[in-house]
PDB file of N, CA and C in Angstrom:
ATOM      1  N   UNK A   1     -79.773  67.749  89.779  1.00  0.00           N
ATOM      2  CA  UNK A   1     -80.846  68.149  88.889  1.00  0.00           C
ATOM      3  C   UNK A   1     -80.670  67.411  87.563  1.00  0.00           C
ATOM      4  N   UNK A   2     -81.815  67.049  87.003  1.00  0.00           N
ATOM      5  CA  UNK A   2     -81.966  66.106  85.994  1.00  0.00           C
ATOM      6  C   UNK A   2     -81.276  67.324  84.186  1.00  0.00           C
ATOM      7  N   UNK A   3     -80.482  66.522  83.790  1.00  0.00           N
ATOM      8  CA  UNK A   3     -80.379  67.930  82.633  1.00  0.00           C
ATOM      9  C   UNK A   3     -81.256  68.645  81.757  1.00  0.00           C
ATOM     10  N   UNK A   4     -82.691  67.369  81.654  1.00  0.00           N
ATOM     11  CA  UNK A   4     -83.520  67.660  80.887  1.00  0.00           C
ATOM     12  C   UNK A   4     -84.275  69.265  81.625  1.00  0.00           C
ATOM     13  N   UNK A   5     -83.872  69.247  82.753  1.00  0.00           N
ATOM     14  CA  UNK A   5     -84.868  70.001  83.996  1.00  0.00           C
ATOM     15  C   UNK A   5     -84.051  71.456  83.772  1.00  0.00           C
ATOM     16  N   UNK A   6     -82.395  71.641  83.290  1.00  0.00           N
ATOM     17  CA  UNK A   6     -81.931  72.399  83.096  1.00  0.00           C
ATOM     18  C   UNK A   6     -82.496  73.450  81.985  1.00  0.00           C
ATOM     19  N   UNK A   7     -82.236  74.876  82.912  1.00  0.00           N
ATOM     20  CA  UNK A   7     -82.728  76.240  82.010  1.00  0.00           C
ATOM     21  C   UNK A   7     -81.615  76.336  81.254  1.00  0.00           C
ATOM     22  N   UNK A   8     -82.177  76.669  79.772  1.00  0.00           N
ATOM     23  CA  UNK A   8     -81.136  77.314  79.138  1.00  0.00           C
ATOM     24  C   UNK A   8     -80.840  79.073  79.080  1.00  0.00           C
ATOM     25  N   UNK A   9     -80.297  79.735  79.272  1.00  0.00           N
ATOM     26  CA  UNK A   9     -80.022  81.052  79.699  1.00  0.00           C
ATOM     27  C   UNK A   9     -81.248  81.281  78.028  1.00  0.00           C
ATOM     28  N   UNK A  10     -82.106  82.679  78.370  1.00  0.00           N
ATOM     29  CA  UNK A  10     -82.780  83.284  77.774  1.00  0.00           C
ATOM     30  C   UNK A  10     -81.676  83.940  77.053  1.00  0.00           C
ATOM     31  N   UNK A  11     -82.300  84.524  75.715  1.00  0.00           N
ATOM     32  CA  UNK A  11     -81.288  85.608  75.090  1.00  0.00           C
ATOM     33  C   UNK A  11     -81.975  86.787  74.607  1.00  0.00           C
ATOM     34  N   UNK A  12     -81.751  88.151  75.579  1.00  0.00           N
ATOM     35  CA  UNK A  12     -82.497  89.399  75.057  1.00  0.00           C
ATOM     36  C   UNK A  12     -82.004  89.938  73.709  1.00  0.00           C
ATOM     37  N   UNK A  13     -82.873  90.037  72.731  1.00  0.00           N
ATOM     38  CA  UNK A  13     -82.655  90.972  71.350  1.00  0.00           C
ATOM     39  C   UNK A  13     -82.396  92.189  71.751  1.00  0.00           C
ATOM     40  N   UNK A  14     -83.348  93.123  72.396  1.00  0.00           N
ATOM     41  CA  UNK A  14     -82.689  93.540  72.258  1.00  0.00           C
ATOM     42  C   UNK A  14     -81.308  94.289  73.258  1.00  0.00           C
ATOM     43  N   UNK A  15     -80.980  93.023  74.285  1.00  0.00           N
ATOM     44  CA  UNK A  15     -79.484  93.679  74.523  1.00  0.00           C
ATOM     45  C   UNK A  15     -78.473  93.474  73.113  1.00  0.00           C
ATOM     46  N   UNK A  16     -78.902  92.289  72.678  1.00  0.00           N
ATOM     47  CA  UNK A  16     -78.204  91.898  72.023  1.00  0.00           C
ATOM     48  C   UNK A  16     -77.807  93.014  70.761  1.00  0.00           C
ATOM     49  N   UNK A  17     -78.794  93.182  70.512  1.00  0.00           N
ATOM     50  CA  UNK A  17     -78.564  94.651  69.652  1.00  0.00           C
ATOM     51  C   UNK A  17     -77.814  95.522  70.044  1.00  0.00           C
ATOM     52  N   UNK A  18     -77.686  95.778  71.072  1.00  0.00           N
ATOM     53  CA  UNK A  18     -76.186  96.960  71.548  1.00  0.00           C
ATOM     54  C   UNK A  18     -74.919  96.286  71.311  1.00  0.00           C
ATOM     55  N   UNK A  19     -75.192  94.729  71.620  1.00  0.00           N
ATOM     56  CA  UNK A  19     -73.687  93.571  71.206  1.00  0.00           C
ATOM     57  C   UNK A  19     -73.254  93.963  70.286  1.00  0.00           C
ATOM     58  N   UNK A  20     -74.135  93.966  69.150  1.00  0.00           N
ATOM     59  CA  UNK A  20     -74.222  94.342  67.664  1.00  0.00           C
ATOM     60  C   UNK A  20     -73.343  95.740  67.464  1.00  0.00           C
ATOM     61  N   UNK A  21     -73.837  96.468  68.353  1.00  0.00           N
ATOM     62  CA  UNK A  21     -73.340  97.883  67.639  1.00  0.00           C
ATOM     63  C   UNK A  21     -72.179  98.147  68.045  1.00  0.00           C
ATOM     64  N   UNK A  22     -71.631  97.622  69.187  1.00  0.00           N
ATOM     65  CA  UNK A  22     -70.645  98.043  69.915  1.00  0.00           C
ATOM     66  C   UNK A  22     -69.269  96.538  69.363  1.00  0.00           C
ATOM     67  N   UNK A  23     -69.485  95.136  69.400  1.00  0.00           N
ATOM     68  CA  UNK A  23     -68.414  94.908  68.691  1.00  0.00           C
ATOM     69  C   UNK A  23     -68.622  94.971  67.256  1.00  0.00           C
ATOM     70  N   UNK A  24     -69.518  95.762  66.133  1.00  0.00           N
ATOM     71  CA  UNK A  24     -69.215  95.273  65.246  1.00  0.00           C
ATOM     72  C   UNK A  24     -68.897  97.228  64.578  1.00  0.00           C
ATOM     73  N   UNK A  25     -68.034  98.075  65.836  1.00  0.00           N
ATOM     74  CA  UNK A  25     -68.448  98.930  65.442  1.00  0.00           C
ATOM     75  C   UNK A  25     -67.055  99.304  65.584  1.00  0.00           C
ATOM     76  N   UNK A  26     -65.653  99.833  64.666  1.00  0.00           N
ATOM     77  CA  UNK A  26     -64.087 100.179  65.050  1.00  0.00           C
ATOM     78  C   UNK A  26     -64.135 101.349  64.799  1.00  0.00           C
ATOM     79  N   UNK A  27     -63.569 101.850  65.391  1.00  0.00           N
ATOM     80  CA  UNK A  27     -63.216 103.806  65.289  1.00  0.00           C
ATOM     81  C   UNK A  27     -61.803 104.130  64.617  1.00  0.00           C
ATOM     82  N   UNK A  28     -61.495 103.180  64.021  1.00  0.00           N
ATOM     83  CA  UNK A  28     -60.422 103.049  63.541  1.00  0.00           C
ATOM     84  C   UNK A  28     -59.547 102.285  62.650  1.00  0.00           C
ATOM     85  N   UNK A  29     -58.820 102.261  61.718  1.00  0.00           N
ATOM     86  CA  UNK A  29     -58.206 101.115  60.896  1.00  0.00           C
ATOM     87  C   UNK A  29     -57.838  99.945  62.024  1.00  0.00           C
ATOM     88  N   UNK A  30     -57.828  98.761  61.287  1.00  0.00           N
ATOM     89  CA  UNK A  30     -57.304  97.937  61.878  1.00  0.00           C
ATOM     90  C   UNK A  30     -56.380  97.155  61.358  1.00  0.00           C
ATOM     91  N   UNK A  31     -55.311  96.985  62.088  1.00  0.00           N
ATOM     92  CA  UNK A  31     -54.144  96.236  61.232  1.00  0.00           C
ATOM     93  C   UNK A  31     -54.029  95.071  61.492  1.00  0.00           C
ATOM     94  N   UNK A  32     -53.607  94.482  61.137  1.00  0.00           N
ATOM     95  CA  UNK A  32     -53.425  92.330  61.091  1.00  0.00           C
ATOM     96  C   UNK A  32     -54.161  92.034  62.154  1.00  0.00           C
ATOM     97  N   UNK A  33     -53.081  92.102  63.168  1.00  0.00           N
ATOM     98  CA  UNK A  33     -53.640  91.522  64.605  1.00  0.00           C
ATOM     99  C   UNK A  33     -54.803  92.460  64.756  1.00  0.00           C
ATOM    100  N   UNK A  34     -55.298  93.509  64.886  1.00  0.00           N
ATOM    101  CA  UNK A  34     -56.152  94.583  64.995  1.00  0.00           C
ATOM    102  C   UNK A  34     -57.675  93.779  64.405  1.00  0.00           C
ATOM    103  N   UNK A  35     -57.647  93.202  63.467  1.00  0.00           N
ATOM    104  CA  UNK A  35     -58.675  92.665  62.458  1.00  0.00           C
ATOM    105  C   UNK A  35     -58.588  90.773  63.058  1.00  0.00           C
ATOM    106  N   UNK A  36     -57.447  90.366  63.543  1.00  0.00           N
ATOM    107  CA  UNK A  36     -57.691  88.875  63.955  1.00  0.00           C
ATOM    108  C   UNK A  36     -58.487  89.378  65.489  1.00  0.00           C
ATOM    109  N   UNK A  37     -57.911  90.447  66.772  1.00  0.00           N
ATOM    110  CA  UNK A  37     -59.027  90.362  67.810  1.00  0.00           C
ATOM    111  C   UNK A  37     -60.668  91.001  67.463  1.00  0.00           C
ATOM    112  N   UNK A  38     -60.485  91.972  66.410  1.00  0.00           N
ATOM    113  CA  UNK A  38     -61.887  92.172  66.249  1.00  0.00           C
ATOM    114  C   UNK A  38     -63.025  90.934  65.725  1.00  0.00           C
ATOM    115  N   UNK A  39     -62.292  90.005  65.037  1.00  0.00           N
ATOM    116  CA  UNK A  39     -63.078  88.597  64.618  1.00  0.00           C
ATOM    117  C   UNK A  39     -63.582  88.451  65.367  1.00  0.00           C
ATOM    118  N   UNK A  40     -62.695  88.090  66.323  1.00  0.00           N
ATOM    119  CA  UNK A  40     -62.909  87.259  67.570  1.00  0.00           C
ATOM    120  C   UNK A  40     -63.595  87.546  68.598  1.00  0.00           C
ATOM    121  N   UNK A  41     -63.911  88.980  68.967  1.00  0.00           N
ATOM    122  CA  UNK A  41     -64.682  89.002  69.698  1.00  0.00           C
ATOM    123  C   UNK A  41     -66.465  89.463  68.357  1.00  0.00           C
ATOM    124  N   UNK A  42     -66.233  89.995  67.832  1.00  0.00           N
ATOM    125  CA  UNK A  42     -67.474  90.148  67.120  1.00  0.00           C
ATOM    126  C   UNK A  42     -68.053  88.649  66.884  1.00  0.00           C
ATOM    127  N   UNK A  43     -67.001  87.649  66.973  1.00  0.00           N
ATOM    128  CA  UNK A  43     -67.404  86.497  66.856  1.00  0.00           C
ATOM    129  C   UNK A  43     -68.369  85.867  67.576  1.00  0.00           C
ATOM    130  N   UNK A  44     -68.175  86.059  68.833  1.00  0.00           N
ATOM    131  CA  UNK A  44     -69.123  85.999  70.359  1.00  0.00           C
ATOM    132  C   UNK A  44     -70.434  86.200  70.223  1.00  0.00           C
ATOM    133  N   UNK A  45     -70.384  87.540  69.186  1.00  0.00           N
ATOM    134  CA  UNK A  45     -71.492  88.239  69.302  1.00  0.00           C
ATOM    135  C   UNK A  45     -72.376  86.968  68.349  1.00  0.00           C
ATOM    136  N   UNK A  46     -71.843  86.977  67.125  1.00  0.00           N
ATOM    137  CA  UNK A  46     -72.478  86.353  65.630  1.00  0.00           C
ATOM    138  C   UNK A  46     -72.796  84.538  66.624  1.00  0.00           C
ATOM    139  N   UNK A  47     -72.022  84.144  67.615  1.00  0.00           N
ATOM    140  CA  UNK A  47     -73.021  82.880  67.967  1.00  0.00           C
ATOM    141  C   UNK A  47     -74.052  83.302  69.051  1.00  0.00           C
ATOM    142  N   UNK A  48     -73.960  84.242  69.424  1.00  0.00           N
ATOM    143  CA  UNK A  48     -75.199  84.804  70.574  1.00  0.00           C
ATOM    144  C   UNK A  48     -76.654  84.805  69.627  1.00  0.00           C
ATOM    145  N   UNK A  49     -76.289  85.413  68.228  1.00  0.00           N
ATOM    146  CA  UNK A  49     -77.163  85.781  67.272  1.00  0.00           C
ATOM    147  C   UNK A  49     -77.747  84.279  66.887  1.00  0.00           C
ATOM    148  N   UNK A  50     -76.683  83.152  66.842  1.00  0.00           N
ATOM    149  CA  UNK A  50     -77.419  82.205  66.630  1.00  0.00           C
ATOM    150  C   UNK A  50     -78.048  81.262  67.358  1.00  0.00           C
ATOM    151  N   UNK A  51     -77.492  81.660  68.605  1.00  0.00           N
ATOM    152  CA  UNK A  51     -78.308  80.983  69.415  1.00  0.00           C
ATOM    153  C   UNK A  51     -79.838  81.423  69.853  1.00  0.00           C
ATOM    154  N   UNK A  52     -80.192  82.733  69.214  1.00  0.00           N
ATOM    155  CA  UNK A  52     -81.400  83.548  69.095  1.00  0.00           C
ATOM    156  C   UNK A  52     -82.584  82.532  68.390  1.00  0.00           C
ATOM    157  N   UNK A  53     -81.636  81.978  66.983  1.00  0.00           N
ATOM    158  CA  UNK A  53     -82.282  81.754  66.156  1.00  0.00           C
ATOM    159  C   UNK A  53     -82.391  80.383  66.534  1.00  0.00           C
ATOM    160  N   UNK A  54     -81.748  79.524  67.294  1.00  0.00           N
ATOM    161  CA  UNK A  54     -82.084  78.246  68.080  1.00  0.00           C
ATOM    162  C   UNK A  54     -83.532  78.201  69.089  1.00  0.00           C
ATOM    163  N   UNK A  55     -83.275  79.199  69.536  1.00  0.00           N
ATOM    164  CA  UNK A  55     -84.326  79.431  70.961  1.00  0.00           C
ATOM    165  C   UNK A  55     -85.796  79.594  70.366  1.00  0.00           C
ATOM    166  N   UNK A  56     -85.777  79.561  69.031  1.00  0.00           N
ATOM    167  CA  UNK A  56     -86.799  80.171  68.355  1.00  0.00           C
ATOM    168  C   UNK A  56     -87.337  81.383  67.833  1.00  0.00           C
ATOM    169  N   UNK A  57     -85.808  82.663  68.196  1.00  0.00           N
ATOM    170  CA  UNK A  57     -86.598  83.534  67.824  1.00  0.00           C
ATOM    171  C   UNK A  57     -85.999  84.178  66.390  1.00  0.00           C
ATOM    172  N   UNK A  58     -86.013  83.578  65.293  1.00  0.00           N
ATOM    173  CA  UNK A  58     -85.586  83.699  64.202  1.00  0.00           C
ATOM    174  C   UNK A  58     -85.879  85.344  63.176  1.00  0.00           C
ATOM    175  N   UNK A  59     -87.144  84.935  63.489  1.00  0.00           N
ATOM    176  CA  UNK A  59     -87.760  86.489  63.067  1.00  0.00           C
ATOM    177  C   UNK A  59     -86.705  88.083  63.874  1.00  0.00           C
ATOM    178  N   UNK A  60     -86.116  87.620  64.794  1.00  0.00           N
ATOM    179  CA  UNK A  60     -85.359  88.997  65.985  1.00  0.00           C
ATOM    180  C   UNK A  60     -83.851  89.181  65.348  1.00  0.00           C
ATOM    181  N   UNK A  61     -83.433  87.318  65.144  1.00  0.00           N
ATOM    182  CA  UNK A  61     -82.526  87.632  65.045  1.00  0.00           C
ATOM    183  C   UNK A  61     -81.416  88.047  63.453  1.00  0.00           C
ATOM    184  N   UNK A  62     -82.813  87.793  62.519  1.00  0.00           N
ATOM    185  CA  UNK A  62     -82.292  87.869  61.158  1.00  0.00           C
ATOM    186  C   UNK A  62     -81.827  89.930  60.770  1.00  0.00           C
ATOM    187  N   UNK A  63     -82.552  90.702  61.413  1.00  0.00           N
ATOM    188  CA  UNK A  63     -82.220  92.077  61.916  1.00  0.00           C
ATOM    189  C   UNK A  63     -80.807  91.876  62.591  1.00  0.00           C
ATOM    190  N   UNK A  64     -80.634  91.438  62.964  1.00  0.00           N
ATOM    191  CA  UNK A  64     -79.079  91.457  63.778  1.00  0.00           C
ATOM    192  C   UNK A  64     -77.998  90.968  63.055  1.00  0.00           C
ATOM    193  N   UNK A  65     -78.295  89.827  62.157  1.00  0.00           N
ATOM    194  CA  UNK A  65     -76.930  89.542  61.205  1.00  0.00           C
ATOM    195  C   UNK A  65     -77.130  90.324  60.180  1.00  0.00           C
ATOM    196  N   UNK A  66     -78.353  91.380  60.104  1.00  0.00           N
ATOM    197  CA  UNK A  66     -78.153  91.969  59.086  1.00  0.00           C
ATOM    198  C   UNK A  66     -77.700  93.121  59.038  1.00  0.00           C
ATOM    199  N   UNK A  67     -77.260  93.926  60.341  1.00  0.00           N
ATOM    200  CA  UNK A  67     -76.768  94.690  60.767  1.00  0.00           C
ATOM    201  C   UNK A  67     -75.369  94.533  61.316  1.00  0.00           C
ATOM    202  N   UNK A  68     -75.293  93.852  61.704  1.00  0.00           N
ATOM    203  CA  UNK A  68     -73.714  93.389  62.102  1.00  0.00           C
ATOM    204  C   UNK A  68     -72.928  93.267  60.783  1.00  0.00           C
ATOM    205  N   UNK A  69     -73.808  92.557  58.945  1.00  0.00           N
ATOM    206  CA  UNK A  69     -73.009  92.467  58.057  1.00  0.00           C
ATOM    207  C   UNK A  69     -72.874  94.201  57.506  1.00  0.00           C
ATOM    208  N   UNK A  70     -73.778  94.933  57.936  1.00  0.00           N
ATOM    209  CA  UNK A  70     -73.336  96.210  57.047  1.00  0.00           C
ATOM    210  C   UNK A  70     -72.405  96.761  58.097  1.00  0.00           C
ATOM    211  N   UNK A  71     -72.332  96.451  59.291  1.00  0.00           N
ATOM    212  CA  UNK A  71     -70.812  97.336  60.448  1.00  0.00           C
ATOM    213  C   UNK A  71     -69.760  97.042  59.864  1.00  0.00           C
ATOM    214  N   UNK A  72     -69.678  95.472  59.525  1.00  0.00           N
ATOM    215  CA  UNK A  72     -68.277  94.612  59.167  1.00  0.00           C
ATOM    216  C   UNK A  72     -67.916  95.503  57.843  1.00  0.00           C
ATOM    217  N   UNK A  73     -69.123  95.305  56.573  1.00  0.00           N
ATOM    218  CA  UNK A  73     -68.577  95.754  55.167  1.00  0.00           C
ATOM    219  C   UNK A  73     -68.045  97.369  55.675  1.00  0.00           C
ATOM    220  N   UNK A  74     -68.424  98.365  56.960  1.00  0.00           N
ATOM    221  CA  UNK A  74     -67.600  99.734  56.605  1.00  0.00           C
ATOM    222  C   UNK A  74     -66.052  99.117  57.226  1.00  0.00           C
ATOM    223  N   UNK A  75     -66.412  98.640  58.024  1.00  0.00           N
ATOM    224  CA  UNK A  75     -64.556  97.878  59.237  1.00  0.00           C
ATOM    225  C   UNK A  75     -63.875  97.860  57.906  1.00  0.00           C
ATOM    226  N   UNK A  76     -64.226  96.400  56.999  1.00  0.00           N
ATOM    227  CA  UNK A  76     -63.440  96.140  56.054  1.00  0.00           C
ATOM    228  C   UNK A  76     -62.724  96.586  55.159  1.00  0.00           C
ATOM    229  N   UNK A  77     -63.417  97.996  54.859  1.00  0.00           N
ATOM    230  CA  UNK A  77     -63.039  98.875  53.694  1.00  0.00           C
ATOM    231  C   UNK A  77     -61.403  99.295  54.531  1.00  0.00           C
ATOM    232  N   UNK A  78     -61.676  99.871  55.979  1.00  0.00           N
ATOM    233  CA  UNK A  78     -60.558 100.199  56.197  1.00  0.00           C
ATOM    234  C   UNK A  78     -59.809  99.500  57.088  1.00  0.00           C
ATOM    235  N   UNK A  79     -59.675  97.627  56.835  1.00  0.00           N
ATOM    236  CA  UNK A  79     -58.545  96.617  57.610  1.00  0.00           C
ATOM    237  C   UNK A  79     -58.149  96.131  56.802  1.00  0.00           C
ATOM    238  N   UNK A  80     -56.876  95.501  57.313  1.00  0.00           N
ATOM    239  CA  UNK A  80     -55.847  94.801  56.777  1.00  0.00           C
ATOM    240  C   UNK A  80     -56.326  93.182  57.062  1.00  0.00           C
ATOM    241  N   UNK A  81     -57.114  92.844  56.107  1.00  0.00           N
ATOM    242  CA  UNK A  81     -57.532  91.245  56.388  1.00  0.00           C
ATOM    243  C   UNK A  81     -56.886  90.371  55.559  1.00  0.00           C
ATOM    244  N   UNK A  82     -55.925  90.243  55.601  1.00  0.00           N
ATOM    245  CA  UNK A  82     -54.655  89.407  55.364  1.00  0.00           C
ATOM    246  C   UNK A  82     -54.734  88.492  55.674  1.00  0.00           C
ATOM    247  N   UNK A  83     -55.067  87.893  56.756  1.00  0.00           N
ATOM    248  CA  UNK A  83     -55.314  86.524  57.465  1.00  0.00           C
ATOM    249  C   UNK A  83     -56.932  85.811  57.077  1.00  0.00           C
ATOM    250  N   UNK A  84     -57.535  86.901  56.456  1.00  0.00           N
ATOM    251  CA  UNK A  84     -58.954  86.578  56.023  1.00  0.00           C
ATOM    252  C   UNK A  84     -59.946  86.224  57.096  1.00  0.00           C
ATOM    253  N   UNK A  85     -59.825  86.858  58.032  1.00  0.00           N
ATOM    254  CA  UNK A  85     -60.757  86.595  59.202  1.00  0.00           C
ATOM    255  C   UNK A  85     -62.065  87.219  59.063  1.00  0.00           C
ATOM    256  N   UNK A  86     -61.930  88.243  58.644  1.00  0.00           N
ATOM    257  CA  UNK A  86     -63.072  89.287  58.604  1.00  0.00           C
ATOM    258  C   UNK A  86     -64.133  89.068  57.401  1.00  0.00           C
ATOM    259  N   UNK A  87     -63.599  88.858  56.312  1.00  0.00           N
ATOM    260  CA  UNK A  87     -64.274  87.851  55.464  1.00  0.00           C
ATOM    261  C   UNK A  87     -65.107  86.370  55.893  1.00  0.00           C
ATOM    262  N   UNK A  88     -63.740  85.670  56.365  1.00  0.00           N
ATOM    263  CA  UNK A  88     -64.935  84.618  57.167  1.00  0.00           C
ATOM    264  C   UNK A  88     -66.031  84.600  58.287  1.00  0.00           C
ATOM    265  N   UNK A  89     -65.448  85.860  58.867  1.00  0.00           N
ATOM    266  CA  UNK A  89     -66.853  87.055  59.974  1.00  0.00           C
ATOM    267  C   UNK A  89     -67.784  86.984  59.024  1.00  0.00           C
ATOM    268  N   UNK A  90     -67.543  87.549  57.945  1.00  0.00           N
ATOM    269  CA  UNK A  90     -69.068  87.893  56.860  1.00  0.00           C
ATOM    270  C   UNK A  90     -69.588  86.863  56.047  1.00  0.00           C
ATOM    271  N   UNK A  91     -68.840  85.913  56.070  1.00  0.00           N
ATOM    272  CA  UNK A  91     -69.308  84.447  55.987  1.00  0.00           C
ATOM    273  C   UNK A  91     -70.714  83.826  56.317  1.00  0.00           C
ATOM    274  N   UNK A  92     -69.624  83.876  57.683  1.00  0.00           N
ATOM    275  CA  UNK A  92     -70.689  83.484  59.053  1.00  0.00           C
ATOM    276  C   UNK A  92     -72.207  84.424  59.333  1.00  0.00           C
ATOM    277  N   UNK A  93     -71.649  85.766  59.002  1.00  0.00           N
ATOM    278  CA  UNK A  93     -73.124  86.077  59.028  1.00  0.00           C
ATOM    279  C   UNK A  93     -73.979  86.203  58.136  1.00  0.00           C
ATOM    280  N   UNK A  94     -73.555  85.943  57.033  1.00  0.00           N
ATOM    281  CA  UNK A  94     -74.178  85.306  55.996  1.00  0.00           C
ATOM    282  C   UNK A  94     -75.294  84.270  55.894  1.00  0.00           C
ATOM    283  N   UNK A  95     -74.684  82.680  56.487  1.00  0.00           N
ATOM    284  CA  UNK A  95     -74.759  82.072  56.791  1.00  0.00           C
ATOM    285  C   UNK A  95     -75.775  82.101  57.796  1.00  0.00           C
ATOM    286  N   UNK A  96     -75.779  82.576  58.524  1.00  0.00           N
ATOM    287  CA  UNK A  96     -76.845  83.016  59.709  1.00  0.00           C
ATOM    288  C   UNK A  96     -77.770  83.200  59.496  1.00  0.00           C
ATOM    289  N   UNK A  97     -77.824  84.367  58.644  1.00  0.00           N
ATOM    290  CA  UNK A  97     -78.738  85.286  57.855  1.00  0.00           C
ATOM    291  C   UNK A  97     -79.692  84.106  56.805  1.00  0.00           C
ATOM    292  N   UNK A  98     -79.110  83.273  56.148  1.00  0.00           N
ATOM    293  CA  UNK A  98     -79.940  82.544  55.602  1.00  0.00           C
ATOM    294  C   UNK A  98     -80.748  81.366  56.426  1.00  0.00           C
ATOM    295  N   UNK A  99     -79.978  81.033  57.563  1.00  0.00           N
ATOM    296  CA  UNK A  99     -80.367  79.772  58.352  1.00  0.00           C
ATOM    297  C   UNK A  99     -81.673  80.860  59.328  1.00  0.00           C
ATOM    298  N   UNK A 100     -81.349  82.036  59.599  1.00  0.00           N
ATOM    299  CA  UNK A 100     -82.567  82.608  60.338  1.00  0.00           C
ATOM    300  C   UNK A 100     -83.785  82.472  59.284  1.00  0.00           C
ATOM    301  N   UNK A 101     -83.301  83.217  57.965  1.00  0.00           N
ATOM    302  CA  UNK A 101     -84.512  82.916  56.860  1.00  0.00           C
ATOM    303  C   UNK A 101     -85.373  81.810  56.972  1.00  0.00           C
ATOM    304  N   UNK A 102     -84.454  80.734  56.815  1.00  0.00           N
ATOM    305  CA  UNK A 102     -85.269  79.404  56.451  1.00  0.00           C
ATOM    306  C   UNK A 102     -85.886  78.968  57.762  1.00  0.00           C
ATOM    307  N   UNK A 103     -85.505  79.363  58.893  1.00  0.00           N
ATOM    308  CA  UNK A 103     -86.491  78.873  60.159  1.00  0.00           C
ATOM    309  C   UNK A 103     -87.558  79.863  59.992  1.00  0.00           C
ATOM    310  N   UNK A 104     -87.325  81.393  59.745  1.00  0.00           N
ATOM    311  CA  UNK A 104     -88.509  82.149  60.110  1.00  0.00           C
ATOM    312  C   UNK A 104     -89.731  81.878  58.973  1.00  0.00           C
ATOM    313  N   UNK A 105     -89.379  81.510  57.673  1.00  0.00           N
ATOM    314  CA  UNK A 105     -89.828  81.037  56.586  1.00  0.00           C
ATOM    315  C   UNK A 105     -90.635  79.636  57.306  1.00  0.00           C
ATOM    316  N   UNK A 106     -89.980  78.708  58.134  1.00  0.00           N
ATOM    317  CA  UNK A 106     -90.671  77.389  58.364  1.00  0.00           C
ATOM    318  C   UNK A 106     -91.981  77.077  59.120  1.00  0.00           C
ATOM    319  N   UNK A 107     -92.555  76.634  59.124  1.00  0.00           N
ATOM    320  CA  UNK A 107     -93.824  76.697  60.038  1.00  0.00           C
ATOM    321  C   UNK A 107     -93.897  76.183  61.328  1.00  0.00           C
ATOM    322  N   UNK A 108     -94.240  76.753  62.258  1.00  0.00           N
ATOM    323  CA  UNK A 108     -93.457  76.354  63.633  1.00  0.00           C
ATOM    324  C   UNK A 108     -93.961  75.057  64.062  1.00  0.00           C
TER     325      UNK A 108
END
């Protein structure tokens, strides 16, 4: 099959929205390592979000980094981000958050 001919996997909002709630959501302090695997997988989530905003659907997915950044700011209050991961989590969805802006802002 030609690659151009290749599907790119669809991305549902809103499953993706449960992504959202469930890794960006700890029941608990997190300590060093505790706060480096939560990055990492919330991380998964924050490029799913951007690949939303690739596919075109910018307007869906700017709700989602904007919700994922208020889960992170309660996590943070109570982790040990020492290694600064979780910060660069809120970076990134930062970052997101403005790059969804400026596409949903752009004229298609």
């Amino acid at each position: 099959m030609s690659p151009s001919l290749r599907r790119r996997a669809v991305i549902d909002p809103a499953a993706l929205a449960g992504a959202v709630e469930t890794a960006f959501s700890a029941d608990a302090e997190l300590d060093y390592w505790g706060a480096i695997r939560y990055a990492e997988a919330a991380g998964r989530v924050v490029e799913a979000i951007a690949a939303l905003v690739r596919q075109g659907e910018a307007a869906q997915a700017a709700p989602l980094f904007e919700r994922a950044a208020e889960l992170l700011a309660i996590v943070q209050e109570k982790a040990d981000d020492t290694a600064g991961c979780l910060e660069d989590l809120q970076r990134r969805l930062r970052d997101g958050l403005d790059e969804a802006r400026a596409f949903g802002d752009s004229p298609a």
